[in-house]
Structures are given as C-alpha cells and as structure tokens.
N, C-alpha and C. Protein backbone atom coordinates (compact mmCIF):
# COMPACT_ATOMS: atom_id res chain seq x y z
N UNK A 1 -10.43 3.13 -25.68
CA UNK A 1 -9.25 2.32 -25.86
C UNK A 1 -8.40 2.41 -24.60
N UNK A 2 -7.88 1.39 -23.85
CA UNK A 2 -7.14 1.15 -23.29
C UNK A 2 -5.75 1.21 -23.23
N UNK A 3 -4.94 1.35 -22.19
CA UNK A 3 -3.29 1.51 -22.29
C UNK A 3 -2.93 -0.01 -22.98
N UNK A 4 -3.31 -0.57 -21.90
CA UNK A 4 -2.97 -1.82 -22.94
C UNK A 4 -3.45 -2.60 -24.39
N UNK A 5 -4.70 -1.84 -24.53
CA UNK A 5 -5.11 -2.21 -26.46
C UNK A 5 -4.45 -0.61 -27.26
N UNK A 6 -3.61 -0.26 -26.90
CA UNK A 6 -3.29 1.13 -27.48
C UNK A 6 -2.36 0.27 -28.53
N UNK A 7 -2.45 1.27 -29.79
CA UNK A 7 -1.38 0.29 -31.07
C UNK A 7 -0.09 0.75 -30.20
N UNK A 8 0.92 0.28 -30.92
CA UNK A 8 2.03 0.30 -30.60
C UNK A 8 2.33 1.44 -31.12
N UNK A 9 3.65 2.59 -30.17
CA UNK A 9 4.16 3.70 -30.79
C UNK A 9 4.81 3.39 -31.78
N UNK A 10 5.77 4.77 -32.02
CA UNK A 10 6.56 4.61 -33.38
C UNK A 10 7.35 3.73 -33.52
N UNK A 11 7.96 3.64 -32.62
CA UNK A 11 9.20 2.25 -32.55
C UNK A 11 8.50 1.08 -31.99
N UNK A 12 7.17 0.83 -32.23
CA UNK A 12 6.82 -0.56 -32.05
C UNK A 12 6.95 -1.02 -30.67
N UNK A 13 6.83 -0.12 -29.86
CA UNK A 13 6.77 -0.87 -28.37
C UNK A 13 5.01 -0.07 -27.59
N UNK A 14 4.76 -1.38 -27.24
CA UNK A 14 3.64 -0.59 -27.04
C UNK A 14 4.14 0.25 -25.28
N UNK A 15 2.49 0.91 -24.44
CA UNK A 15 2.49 1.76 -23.69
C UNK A 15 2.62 1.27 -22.26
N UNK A 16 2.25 -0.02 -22.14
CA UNK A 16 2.19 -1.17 -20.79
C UNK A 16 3.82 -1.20 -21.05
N UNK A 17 4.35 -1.82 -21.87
CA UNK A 17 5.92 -2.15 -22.10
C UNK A 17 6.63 -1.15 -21.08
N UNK A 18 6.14 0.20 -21.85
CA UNK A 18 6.87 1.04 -21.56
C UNK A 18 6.91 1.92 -19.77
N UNK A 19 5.59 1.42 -19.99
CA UNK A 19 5.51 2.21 -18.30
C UNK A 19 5.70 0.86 -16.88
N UNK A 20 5.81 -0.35 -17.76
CA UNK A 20 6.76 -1.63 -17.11
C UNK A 20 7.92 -0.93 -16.55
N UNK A 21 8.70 -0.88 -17.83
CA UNK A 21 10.00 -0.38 -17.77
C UNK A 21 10.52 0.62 -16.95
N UNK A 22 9.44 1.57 -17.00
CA UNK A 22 9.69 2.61 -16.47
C UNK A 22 9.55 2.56 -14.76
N UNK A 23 8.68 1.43 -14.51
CA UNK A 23 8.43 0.84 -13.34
C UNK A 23 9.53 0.17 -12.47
N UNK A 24 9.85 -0.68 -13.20
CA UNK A 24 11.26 -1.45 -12.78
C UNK A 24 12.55 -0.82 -12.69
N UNK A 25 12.37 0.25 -13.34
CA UNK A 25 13.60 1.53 -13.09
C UNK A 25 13.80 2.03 -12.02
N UNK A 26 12.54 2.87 -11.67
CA UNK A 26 12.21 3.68 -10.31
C UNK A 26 12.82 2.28 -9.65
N UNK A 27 12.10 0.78 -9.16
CA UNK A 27 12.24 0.27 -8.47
C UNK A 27 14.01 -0.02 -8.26
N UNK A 28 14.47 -0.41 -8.94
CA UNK A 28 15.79 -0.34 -9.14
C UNK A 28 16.81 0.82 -8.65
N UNK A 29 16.14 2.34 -9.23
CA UNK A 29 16.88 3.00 -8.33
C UNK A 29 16.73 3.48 -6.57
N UNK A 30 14.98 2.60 -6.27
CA UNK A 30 15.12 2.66 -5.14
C UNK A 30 15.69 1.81 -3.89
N UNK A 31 15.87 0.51 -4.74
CA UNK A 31 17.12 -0.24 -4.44
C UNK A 31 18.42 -0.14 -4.29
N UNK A 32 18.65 1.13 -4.37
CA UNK A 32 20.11 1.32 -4.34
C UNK A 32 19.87 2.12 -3.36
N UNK A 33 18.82 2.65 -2.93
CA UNK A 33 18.62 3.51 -1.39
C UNK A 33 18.53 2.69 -0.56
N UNK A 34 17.93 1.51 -0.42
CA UNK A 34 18.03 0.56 0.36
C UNK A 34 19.03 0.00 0.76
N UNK A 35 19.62 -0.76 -0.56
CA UNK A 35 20.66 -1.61 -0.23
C UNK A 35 22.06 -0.17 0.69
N UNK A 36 21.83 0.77 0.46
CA UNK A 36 22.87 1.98 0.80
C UNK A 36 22.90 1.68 2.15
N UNK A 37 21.52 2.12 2.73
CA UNK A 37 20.99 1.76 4.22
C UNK A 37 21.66 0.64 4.96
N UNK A 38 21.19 -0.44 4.14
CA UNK A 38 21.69 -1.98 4.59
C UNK A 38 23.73 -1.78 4.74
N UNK A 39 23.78 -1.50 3.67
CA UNK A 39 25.83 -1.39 3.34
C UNK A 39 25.84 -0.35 5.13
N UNK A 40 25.17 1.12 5.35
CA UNK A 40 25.50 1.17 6.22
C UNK A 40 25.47 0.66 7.72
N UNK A 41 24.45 -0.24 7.36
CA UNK A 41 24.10 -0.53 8.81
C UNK A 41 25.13 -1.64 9.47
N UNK A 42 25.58 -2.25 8.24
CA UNK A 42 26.81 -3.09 8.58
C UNK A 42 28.12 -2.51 8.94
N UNK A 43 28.16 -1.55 8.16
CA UNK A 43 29.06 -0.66 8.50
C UNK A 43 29.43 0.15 9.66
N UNK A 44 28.52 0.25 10.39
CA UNK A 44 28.62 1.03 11.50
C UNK A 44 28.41 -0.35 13.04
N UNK A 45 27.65 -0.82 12.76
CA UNK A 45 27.46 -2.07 13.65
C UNK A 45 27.74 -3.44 13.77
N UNK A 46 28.34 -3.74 12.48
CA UNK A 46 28.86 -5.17 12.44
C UNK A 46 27.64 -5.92 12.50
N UNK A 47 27.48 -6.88 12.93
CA UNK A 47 26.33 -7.47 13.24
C UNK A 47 25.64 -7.45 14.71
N UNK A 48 26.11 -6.95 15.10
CA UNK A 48 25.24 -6.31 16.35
C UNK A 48 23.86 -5.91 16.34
N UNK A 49 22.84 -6.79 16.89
CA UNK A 49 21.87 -6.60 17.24
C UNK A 49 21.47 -6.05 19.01
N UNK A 50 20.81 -4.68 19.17
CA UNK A 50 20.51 -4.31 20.63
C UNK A 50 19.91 -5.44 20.70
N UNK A 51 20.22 -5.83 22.19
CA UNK A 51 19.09 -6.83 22.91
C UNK A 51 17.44 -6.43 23.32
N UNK A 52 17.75 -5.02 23.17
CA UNK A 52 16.42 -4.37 23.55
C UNK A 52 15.34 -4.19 22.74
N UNK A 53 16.01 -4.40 21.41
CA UNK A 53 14.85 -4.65 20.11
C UNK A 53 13.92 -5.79 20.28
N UNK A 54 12.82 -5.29 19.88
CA UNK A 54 11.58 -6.20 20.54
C UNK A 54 11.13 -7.24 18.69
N UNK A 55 11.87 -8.38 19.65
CA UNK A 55 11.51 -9.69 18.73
C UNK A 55 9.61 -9.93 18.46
N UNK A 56 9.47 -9.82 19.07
CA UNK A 56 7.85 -10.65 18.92
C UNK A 56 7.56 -9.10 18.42
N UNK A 57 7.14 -7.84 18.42
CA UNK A 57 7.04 -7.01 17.85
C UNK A 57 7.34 -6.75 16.17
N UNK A 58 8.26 -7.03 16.42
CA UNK A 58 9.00 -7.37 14.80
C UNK A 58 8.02 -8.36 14.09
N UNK A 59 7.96 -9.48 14.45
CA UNK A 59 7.79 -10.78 14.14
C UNK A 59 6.72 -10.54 13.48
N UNK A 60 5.51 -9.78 14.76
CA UNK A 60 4.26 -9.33 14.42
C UNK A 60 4.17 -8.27 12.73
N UNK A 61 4.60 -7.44 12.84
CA UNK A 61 4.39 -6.40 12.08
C UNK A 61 4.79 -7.18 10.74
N UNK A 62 5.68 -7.82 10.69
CA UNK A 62 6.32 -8.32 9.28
C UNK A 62 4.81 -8.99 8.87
N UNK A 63 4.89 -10.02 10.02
CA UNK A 63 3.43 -11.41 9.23
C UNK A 63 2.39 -10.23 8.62
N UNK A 64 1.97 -9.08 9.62
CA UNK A 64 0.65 -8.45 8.93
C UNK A 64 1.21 -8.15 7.50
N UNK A 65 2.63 -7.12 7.02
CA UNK A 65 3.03 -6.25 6.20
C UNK A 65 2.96 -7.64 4.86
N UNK A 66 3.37 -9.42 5.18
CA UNK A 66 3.25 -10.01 3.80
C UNK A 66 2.22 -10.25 4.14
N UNK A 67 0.94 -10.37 4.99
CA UNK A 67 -0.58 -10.86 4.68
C UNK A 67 -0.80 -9.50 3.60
N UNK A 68 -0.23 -8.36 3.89
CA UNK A 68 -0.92 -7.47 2.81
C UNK A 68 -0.58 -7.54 1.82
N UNK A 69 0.65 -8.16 1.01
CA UNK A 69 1.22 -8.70 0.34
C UNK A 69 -0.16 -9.72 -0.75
N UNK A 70 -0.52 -10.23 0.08
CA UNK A 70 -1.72 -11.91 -0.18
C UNK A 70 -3.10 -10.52 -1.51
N UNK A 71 -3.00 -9.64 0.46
CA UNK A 71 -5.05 -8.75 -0.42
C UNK A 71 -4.89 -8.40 -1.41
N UNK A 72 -3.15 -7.48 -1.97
CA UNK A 72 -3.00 -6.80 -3.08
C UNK A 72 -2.89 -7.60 -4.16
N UNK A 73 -2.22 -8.24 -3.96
CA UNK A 73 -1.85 -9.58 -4.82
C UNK A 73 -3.51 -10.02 -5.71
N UNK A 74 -4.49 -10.07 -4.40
CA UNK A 74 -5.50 -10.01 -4.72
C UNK A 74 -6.57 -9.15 -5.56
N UNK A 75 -6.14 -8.51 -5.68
CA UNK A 75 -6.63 -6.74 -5.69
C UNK A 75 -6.28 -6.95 -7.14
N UNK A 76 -5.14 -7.25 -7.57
CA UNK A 76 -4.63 -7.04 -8.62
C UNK A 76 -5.32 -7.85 -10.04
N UNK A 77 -4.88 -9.51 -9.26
CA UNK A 77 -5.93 -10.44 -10.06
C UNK A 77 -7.44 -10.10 -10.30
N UNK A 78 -8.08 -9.30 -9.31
CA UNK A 78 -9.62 -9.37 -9.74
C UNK A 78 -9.67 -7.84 -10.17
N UNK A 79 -8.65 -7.01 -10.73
CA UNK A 79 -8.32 -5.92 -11.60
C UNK A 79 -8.49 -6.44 -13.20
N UNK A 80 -7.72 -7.42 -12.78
CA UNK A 80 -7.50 -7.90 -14.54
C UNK A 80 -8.42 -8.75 -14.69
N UNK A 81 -9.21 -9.38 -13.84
CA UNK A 81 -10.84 -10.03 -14.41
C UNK A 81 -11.81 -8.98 -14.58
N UNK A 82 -11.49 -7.92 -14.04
CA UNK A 82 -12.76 -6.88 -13.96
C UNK A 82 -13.64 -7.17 -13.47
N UNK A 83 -13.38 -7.81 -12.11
CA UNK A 83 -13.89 -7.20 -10.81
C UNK A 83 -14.01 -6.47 -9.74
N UNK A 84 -14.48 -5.35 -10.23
CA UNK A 84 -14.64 -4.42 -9.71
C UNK A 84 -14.64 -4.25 -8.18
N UNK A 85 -15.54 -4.64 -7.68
CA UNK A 85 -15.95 -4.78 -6.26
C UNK A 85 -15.10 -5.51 -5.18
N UNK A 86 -14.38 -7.20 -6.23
CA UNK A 86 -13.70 -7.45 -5.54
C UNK A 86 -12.23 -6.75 -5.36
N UNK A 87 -11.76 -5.94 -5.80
CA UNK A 87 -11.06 -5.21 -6.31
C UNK A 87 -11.10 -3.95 -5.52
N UNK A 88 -11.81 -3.32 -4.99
CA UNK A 88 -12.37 -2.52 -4.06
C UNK A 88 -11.85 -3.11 -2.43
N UNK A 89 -12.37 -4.34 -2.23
CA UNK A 89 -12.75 -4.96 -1.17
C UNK A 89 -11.34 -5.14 -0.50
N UNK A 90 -10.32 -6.16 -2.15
CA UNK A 90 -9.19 -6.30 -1.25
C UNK A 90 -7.68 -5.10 -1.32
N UNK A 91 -8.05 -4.16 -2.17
CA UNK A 91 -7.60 -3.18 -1.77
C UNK A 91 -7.71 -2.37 -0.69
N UNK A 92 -9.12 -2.34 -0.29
CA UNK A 92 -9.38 -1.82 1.55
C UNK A 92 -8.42 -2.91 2.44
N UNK A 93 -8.24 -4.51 2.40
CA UNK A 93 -8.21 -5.15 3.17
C UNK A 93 -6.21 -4.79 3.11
N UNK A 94 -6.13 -4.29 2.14
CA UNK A 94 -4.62 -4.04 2.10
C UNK A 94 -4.10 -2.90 2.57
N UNK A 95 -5.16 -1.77 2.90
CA UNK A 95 -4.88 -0.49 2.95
C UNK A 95 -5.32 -0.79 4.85
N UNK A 96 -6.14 -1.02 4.87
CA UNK A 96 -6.01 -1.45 6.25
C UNK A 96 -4.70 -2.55 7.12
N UNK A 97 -4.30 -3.15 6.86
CA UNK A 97 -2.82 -3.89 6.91
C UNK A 97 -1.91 -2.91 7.45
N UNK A 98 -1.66 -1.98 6.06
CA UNK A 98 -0.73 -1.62 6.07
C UNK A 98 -0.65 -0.65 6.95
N UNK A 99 -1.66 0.45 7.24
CA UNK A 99 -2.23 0.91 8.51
C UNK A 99 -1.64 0.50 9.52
N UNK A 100 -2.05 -0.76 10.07
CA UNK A 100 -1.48 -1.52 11.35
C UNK A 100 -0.13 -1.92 11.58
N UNK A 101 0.13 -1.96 10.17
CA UNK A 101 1.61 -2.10 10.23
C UNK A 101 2.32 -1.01 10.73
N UNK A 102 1.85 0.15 9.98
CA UNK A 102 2.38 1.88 10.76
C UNK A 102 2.11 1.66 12.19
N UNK A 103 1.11 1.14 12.65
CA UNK A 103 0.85 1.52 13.98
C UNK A 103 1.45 1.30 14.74
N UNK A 104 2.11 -0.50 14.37
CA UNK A 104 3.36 -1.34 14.70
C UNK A 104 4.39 -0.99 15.25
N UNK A 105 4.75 -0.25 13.96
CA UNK A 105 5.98 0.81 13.88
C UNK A 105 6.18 1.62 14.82
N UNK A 106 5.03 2.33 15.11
CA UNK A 106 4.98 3.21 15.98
C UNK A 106 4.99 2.93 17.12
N UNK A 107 4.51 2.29 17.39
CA UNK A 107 3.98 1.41 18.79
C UNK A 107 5.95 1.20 19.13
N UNK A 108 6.81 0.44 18.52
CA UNK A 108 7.83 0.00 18.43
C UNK A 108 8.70 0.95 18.51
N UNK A 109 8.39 2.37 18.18
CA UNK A 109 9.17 3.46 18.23
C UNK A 109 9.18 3.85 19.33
N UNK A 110 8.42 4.27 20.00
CA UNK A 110 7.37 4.32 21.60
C UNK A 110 8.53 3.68 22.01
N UNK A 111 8.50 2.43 22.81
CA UNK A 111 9.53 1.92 23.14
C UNK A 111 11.23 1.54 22.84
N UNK A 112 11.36 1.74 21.36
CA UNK A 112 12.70 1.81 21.33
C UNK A 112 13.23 3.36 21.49
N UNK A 113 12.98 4.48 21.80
CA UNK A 113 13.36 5.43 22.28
C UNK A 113 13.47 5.52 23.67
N UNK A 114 13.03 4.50 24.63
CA UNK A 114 13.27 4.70 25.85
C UNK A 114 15.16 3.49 25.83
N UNK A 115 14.72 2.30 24.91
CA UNK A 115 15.84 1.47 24.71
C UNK A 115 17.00 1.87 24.32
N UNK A 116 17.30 2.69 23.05
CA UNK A 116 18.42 2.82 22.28
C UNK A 116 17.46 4.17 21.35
N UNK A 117 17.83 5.47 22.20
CA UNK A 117 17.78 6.62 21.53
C UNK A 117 17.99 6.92 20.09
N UNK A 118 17.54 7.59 19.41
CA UNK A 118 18.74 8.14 17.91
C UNK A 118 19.74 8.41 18.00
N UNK A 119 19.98 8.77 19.20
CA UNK A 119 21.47 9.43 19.28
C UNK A 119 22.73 8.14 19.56
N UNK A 120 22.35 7.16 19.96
CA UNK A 120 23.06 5.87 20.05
C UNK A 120 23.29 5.45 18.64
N UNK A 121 24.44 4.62 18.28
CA UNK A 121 24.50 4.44 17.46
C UNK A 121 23.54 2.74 16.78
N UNK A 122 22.90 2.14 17.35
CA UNK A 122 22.01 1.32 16.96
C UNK A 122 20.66 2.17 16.86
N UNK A 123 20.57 2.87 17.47
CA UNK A 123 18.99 3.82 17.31
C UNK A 123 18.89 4.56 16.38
N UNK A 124 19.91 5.09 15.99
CA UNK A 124 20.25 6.01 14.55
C UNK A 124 20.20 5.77 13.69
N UNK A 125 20.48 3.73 13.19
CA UNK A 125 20.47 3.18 12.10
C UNK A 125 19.00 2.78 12.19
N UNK A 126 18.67 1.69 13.25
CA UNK A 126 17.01 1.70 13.59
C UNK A 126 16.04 2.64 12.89
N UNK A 127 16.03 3.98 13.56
CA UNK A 127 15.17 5.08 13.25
C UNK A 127 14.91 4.98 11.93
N UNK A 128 16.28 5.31 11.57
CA UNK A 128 16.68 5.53 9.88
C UNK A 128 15.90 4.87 9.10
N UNK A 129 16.34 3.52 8.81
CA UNK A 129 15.94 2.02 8.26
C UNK A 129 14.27 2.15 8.83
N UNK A 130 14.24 2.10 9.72
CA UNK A 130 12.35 1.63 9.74
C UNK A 130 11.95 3.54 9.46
N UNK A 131 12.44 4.59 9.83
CA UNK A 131 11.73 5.86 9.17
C UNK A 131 11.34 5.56 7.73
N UNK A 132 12.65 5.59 7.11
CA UNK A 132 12.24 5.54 5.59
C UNK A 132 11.60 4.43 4.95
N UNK A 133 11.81 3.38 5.55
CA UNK A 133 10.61 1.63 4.79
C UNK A 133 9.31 2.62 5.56
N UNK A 134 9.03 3.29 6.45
CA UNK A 134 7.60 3.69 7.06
C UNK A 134 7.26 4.69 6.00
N UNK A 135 8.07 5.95 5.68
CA UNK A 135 7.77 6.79 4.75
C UNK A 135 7.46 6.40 3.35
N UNK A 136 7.83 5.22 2.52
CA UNK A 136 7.36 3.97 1.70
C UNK A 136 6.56 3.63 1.69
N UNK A 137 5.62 3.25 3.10
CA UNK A 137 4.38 2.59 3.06
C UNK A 137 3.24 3.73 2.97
N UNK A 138 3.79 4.83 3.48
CA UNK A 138 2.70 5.91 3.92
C UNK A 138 2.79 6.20 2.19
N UNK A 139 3.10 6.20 1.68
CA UNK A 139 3.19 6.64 0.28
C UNK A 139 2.44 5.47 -0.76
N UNK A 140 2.78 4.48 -0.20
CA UNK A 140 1.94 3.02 -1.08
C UNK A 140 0.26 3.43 -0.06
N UNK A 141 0.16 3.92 1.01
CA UNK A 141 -0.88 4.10 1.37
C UNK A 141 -1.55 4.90 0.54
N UNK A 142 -1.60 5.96 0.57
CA UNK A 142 -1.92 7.42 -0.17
C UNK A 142 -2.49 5.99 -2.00
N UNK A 143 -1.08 5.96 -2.26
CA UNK A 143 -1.62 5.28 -3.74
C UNK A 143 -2.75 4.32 -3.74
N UNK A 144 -2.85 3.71 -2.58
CA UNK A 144 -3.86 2.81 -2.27
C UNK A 144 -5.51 3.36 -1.96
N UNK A 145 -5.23 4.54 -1.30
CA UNK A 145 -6.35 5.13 -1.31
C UNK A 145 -7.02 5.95 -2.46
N UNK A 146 -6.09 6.36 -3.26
CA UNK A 146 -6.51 7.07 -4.57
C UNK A 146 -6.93 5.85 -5.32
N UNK A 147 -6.32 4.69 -5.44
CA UNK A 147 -7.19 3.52 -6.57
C UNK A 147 -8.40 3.14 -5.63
N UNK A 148 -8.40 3.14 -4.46
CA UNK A 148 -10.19 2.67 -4.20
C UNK A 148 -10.58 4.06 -4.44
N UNK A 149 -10.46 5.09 -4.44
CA UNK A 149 -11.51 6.28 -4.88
C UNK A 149 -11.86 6.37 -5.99
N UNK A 150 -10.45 6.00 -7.25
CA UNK A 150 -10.87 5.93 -8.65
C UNK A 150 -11.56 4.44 -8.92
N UNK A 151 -11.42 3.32 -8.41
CA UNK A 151 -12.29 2.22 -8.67
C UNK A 151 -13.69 2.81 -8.28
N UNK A 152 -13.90 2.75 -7.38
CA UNK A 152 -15.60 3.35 -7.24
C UNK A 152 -16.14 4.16 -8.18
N UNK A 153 -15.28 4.84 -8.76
CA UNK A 153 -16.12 5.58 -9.70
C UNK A 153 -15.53 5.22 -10.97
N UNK A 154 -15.18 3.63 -10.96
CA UNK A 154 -15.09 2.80 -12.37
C UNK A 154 -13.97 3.07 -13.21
N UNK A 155 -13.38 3.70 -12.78
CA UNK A 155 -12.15 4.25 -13.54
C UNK A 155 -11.12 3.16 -14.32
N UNK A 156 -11.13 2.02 -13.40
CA UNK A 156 -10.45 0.91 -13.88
C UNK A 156 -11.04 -0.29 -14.79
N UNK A 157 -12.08 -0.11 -15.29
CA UNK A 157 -12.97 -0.88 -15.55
C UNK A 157 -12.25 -1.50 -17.13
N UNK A 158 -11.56 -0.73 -17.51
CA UNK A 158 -11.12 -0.86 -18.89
C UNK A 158 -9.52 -1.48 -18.94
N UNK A 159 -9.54 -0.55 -17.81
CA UNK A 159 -7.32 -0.86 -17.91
C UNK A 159 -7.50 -0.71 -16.29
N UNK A 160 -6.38 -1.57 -16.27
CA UNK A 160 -5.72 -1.90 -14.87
C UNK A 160 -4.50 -1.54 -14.75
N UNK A 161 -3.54 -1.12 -15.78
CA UNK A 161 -2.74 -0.70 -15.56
C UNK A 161 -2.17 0.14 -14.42
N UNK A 162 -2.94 1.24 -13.57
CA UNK A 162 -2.91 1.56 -12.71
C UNK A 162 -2.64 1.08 -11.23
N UNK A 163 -3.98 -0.25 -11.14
CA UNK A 163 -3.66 -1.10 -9.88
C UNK A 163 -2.59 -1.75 -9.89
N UNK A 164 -2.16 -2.34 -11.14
CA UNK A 164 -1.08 -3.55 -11.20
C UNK A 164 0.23 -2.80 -10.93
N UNK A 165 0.36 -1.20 -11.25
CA UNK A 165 1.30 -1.08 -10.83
C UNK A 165 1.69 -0.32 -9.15
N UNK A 166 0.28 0.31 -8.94
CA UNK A 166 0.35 0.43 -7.48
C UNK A 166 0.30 -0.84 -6.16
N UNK A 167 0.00 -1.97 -7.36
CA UNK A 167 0.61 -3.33 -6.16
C UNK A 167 1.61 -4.05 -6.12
N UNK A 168 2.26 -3.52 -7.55
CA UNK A 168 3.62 -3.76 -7.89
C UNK A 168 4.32 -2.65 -6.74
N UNK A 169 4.01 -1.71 -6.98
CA UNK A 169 4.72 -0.73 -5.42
C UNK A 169 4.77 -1.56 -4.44
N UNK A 170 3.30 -1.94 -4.02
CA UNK A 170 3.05 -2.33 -2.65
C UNK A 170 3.97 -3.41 -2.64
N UNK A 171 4.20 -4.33 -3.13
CA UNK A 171 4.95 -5.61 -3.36
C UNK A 171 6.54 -4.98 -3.09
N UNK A 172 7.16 -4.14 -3.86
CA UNK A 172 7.97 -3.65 -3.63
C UNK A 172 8.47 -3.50 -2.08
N UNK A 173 7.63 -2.19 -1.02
CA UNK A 173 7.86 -1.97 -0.02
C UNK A 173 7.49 -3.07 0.74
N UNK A 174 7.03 -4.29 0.92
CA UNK A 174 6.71 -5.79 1.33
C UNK A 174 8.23 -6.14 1.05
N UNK A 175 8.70 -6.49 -0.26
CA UNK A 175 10.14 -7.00 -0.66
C UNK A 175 11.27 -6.19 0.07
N UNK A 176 11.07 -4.66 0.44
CA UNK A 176 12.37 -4.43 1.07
C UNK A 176 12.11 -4.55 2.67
N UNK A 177 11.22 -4.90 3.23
CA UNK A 177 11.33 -5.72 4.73
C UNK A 177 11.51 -6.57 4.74
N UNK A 178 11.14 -7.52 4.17
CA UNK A 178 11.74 -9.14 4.14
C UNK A 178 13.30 -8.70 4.18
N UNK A 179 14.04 -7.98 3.33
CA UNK A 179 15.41 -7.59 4.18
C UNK A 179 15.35 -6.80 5.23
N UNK A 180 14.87 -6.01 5.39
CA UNK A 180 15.07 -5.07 6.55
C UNK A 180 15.05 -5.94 7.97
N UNK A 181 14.08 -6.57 7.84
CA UNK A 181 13.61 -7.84 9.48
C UNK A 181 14.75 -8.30 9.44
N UNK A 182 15.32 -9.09 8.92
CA UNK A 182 16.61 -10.04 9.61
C UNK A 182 17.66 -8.80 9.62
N UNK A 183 17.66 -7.71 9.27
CA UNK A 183 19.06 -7.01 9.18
C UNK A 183 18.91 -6.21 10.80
N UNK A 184 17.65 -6.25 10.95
CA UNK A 184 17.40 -4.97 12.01
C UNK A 184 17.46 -5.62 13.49
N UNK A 185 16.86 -7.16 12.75
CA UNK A 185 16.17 -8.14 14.09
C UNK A 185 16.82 -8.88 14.56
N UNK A 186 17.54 -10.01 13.29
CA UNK A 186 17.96 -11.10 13.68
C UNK A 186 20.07 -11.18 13.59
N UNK A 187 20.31 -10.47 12.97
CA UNK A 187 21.53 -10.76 12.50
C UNK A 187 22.30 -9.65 13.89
C-alpha cells in the first residue's frame, strides 16, 4: 500500500494531504528567510547595483538553474506514470544543471572577490544572498541524488510521493532566484 492509497487517518485526512501541508509550511517558513535577505538588501543599498557584477554571468546561471526547473518538472511527471527510467534519466539531467549552476556561482565568486570584497558593503549582501540560495541547492542536490539511488533500486515504483516532493524543493530553490537575479543584478 502506498502513501497515497493509505485510508484516511482518524480525522479523515489522508497522508499525501498531510505531508502537502507539511510541505508548504517548511516552504513558507523558508520564505520568510528569503524575503528577510531581500528586506535587507534594500535596506542597506537602496537600489544600488555594483557595476562590477557580471551581467552575462548572471544571465547564464539563471537560464541553466530554470532549464533544471523543465528536467525535474520532468522527473516528476514520469514519477507519477511510473516511469521509472525516465525518471532516473531526468533527474540526472537535473542534478547535473544544478551542478553547473554551483560552478557558476563559483566561478562568479572567483571574480567578485577581486570586485567588491565581503567586507564592502555590496559584497556582504552578494556573498550572503547567493551563499545561502547556493547552500539550498547543495541540499536539493544531496535530495536529488538520494532519489536516483532509491529509484534504481525501485523504491518509487508504487508512490512518488517522495520525488514530487523533492521537485517541489527543487522548484522552490528555482522560485527564490527568479527573485534573487533582478534584486542582485538588475535593480
């Protein structure tokens, strides 16, 4: 039996409901770490963007971070057909993404430490804001790699509950760069 063919508990809600809920919570309170970030970054800089922040860098890393957005997305749908393999395939193609996206990051760090240090006050918010969306992904990574280890050995074959909500993560840390880019880049 499955999470999702499980009867309903005592109070009639079934176990998907509940670990929804429980989903959209976490997400919610990690929205308030974000949006905190964002409140300060205005706060301290107005809208001041360094000139030394590298546009086409940015530009780059975002397009890969929503193409990974597309595989999981993918990943997810051929979860709930029970396809296995494809399911495998575009979870690698997402876990690889997101990879490059770190590398991005890094690559971008590399040079904005010669631009605008931590110790400046645009490098401090910088660091900050892309440290912790990076420490996010490295963590949707990790989850990404534990569902292709448990898919291979069929684990999902019954319930998906698992993937749908580790691409609901992934979707998540995708959704808080789409703010982060214009706050960091453009504004």
């Amino acid at each position: 039996m499955t999470v999702t063919d499980a009867p309903p508990l005592e109070h009639g809600v079934s176990r998907i409901k509940i670990n929804r809920i429980g989903l959209w919570l976490f997400f919610l309170s990690e929205a308030m770490l974000f949006a905190g970030l964002i409140a300060i970054r205005f706060s301290l800089l107005g809208t001041e963007v360094d000139e030394a922040v590298s546009q086409s860098i940015g530009l780059v890393i975002t397009v890969i971070l929503l193409a990974s957005s597309y595989t999981a997305f993918r990943a997810e749908h051929a979860a709930h057909k029970g396809d296995q393999a494809a399911m495998v395939q575009y979870l690698w193609a997402t876990l690889i993404l997101g990879t490059i996206f770190l590398g991005g990051v890094a690559f971008e760090w590399y040079e904005a430490f010669m631009e605008f240090p931590p110790g400046t006050a645009f490098g401090t918010v910088f660091f900050t804001m892309t440290g912790i969306h990076a420490f996010h992904v490295i963590t949707g990574l990790i989850f990404l790699t534990v569902l292709i280890r448990n898919a291979k050995a069929g684990r999902y074959a019954d319930d998906s509950w698992p993937v749908e909500a580790g691409v609901k993560y992934w979707h998540f840390v995708d959704i808080v760069w789409v703010f982060f880019y214009p706050v960091l880049y453009l504004i």
